[in-house]
N, C-alpha and C. Protein backbone atom coordinates (compact mmCIF):
# COMPACT_ATOMS: atom_id res chain seq x y z
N UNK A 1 -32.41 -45.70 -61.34
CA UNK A 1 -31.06 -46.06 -60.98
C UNK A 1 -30.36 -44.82 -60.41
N UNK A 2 -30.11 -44.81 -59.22
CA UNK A 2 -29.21 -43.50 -58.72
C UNK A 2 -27.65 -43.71 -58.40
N UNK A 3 -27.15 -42.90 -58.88
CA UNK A 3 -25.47 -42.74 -59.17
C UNK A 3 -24.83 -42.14 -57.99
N UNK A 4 -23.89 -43.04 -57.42
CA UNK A 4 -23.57 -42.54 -56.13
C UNK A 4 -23.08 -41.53 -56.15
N UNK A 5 -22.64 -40.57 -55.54
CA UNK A 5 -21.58 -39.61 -55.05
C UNK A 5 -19.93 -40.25 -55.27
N UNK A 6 -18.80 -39.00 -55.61
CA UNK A 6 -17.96 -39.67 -55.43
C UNK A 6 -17.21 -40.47 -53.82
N UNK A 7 -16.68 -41.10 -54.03
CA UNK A 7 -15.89 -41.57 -52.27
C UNK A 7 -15.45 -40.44 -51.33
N UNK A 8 -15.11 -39.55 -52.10
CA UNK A 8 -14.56 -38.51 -50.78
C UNK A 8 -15.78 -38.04 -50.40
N UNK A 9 -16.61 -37.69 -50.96
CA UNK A 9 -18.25 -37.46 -50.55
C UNK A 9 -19.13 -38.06 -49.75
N UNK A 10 -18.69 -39.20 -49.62
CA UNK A 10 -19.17 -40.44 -48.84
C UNK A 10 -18.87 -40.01 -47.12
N UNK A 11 -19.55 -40.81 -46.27
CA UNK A 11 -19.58 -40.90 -44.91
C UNK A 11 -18.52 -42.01 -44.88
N UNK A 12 -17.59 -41.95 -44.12
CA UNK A 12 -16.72 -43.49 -44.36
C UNK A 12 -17.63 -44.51 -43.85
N UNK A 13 -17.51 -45.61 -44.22
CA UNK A 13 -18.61 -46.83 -43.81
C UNK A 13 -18.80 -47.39 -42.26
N UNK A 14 -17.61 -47.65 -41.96
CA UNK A 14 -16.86 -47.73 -40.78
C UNK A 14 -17.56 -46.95 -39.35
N UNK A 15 -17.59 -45.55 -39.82
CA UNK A 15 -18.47 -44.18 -38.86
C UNK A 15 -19.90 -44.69 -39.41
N UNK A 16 -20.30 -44.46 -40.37
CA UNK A 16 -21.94 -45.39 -40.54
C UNK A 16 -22.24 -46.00 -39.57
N UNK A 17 -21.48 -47.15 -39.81
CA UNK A 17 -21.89 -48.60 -39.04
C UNK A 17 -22.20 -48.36 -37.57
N UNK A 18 -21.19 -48.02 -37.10
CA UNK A 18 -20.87 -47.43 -35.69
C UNK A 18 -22.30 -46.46 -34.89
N UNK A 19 -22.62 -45.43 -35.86
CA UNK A 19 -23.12 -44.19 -35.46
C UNK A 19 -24.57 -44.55 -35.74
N UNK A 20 -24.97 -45.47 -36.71
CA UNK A 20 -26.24 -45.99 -36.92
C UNK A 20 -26.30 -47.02 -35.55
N UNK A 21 -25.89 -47.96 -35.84
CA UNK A 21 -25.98 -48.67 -34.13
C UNK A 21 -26.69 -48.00 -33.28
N UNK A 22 -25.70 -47.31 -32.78
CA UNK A 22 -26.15 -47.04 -31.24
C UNK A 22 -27.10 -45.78 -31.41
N UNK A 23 -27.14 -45.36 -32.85
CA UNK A 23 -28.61 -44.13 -33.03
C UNK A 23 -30.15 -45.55 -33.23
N UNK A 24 -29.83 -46.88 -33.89
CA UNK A 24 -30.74 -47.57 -33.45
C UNK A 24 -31.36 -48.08 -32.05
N UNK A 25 -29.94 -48.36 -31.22
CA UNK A 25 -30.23 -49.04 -29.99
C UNK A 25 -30.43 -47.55 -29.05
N UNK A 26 -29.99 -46.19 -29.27
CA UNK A 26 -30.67 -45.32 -28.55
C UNK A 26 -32.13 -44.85 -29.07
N UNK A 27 -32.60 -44.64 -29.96
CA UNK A 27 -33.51 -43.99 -30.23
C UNK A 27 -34.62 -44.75 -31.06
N UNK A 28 -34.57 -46.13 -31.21
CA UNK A 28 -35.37 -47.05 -32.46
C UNK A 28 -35.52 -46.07 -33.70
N UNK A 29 -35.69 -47.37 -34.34
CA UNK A 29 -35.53 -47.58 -35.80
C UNK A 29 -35.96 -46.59 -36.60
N UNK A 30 -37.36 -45.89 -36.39
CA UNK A 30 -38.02 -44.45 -36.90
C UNK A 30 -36.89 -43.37 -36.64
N UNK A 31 -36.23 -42.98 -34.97
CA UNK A 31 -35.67 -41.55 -34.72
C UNK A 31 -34.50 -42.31 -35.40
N UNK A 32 -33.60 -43.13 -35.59
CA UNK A 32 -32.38 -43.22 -35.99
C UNK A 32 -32.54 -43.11 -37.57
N UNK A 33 -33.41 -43.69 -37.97
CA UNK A 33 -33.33 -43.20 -39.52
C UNK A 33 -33.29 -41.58 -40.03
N UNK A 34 -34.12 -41.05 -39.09
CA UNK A 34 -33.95 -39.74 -39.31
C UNK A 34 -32.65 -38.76 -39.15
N UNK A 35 -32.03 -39.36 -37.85
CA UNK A 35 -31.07 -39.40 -37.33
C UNK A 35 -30.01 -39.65 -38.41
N UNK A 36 -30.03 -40.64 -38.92
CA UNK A 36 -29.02 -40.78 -39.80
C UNK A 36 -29.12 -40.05 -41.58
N UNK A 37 -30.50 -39.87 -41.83
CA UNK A 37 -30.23 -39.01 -42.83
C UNK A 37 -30.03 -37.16 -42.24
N UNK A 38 -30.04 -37.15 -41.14
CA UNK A 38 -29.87 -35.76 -40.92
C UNK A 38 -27.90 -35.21 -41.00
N UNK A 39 -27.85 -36.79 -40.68
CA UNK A 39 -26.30 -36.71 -40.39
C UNK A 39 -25.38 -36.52 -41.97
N UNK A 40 -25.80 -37.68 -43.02
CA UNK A 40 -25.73 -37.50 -44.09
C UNK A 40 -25.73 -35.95 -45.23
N UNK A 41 -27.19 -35.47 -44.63
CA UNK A 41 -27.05 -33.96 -45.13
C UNK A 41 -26.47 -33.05 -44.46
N UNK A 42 -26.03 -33.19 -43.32
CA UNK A 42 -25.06 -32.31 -42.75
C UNK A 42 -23.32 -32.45 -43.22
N UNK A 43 -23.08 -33.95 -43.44
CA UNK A 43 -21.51 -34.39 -44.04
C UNK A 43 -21.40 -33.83 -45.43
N UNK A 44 -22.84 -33.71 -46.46
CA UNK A 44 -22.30 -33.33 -47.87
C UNK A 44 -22.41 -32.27 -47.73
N UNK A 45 -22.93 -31.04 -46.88
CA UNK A 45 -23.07 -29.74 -46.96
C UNK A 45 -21.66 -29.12 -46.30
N UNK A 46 -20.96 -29.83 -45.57
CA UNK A 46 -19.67 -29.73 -44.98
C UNK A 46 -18.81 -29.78 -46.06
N UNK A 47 -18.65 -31.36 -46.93
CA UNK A 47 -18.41 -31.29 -47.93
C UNK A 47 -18.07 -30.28 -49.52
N UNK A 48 -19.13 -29.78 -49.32
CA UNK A 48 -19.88 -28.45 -50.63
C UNK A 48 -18.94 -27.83 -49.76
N UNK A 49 -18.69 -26.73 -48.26
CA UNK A 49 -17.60 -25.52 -47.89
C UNK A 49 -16.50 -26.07 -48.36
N UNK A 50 -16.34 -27.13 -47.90
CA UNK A 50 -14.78 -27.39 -48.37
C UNK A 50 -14.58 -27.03 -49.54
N UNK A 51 -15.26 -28.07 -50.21
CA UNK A 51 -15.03 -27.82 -52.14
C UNK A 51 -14.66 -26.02 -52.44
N UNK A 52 -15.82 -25.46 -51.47
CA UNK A 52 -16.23 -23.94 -52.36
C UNK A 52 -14.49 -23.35 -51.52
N UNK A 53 -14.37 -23.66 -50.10
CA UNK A 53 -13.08 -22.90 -49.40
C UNK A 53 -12.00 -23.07 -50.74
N UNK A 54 -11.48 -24.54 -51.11
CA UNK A 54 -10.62 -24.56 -51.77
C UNK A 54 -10.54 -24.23 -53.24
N UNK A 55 -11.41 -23.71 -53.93
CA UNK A 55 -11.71 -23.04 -55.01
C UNK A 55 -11.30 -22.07 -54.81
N UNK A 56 -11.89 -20.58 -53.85
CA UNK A 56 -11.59 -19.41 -53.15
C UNK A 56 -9.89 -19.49 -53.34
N UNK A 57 -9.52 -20.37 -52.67
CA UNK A 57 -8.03 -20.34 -52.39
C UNK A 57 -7.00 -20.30 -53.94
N UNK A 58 -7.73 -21.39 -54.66
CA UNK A 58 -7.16 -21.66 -55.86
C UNK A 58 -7.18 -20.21 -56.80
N UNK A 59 -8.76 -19.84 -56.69
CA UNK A 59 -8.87 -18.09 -57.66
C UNK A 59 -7.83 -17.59 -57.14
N UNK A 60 -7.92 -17.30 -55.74
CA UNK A 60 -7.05 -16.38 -55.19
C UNK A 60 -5.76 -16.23 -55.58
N UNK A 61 -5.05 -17.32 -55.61
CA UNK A 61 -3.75 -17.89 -56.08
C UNK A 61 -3.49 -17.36 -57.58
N UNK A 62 -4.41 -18.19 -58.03
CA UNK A 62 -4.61 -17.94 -59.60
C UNK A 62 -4.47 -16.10 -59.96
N UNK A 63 -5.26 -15.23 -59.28
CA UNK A 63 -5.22 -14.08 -59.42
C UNK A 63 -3.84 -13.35 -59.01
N UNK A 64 -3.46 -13.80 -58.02
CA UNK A 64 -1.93 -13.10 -57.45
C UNK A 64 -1.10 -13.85 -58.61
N UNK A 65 -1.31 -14.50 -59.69
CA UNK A 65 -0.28 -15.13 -60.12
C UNK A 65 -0.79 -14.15 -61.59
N UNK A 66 -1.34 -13.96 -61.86
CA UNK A 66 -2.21 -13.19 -62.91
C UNK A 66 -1.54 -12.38 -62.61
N UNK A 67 -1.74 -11.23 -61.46
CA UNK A 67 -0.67 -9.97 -61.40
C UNK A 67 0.65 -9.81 -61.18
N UNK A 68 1.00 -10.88 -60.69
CA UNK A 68 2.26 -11.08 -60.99
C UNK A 68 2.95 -11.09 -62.50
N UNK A 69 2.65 -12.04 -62.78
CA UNK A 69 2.71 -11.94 -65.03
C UNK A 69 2.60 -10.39 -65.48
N UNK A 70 1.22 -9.51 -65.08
CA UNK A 70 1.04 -8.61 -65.32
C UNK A 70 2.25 -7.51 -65.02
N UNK A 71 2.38 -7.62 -64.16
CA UNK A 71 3.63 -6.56 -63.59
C UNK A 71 4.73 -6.85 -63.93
N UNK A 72 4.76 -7.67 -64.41
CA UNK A 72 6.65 -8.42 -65.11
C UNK A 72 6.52 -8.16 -66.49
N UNK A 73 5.53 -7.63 -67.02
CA UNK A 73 5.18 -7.75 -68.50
C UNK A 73 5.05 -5.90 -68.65
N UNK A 74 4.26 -5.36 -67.62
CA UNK A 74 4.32 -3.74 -68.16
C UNK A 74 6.06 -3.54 -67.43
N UNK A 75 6.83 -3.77 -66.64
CA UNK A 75 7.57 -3.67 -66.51
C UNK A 75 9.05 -4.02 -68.00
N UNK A 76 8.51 -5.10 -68.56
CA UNK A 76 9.68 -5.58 -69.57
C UNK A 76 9.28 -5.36 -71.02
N UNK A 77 8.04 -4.96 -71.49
CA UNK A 77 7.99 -5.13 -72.50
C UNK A 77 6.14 -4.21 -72.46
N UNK A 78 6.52 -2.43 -71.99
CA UNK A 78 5.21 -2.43 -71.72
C UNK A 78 4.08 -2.08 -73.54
N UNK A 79 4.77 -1.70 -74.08
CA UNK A 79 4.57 -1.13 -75.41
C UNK A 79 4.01 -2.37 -76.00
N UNK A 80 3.83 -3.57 -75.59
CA UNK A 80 3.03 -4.79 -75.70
C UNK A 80 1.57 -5.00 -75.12
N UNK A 81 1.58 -4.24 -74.06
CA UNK A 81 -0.13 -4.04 -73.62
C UNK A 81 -0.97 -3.55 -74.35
N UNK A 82 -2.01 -4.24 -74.31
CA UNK A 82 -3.27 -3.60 -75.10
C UNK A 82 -3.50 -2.17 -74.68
N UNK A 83 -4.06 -1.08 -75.49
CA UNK A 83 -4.37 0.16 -75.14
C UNK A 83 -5.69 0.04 -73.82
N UNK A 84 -5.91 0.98 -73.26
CA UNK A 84 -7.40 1.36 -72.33
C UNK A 84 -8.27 0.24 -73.41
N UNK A 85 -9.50 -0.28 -73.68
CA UNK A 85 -10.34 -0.37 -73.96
C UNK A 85 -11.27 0.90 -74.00
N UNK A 86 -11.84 1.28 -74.55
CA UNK A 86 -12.97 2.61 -74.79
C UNK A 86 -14.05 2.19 -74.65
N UNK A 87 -15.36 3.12 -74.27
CA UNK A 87 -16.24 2.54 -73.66
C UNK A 87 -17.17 1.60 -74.60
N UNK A 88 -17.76 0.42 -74.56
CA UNK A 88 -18.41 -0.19 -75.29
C UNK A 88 -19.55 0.39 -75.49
N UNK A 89 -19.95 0.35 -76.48
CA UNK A 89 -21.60 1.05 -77.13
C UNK A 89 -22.34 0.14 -77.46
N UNK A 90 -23.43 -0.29 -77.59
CA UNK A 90 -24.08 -1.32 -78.31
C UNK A 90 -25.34 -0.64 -78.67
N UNK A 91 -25.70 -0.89 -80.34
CA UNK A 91 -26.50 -0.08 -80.70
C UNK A 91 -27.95 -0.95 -80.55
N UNK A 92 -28.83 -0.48 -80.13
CA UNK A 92 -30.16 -1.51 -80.00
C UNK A 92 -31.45 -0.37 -79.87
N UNK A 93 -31.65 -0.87 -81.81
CA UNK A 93 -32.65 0.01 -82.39
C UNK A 93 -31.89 1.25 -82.84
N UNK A 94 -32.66 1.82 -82.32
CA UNK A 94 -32.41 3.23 -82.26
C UNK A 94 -31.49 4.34 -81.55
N UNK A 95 -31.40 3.42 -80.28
CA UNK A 95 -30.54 3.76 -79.19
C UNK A 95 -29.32 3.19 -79.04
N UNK A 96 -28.61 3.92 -78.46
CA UNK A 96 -27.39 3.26 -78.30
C UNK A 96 -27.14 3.04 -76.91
N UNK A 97 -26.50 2.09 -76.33
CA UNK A 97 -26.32 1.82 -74.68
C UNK A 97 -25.26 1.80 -74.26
């Protein structure tokens, strides 16, 4: 049983219909099938940049909003920040790293 993709993931049906056609009536039934799954893995891999562009955008955001907080906070109340951190050691065995 295979679980579709969500709808925005999808090829609209409409462009399918259309683009399979005339990849049948140009090229028969063998090159259009190919044809049409080539098209398919090209729409979800388009798909995947988008997703990944608007993530990028969101960190990004997310981070300028992070330093923002940050700088309103050593500014108002800095004696509230955590000290430096010191360097972490981790002892394993014998050694320490």
């Amino acid at each position: 049983m295979e679980i579709l993709p969500p709808a925005e993931d999808m090829i609209p049906a409409d462009l399918l219909l259309i683009a399979s056609t005339y990849a049948v009536i140009l090229l028969g039934v063998g090159g259009a099938s190919a044809l049409i799954l080539h098209a398919v893995r090209c729409w979800r891999e388009v798909r995947l940049e988008m997703a990944l562009e608007e993530a990028c955008r969101d960190r990004d955001a997310a981070r300028g909003e992070a330093d923002h907080l940050r700088g309103l906070l050593v500014r108002a109340a800095p004696h509230l920040l955590p000290e430096e951190p010191a360097a972490a050691t981790t002892r394993i065995g014998r050694h320490r790293v």
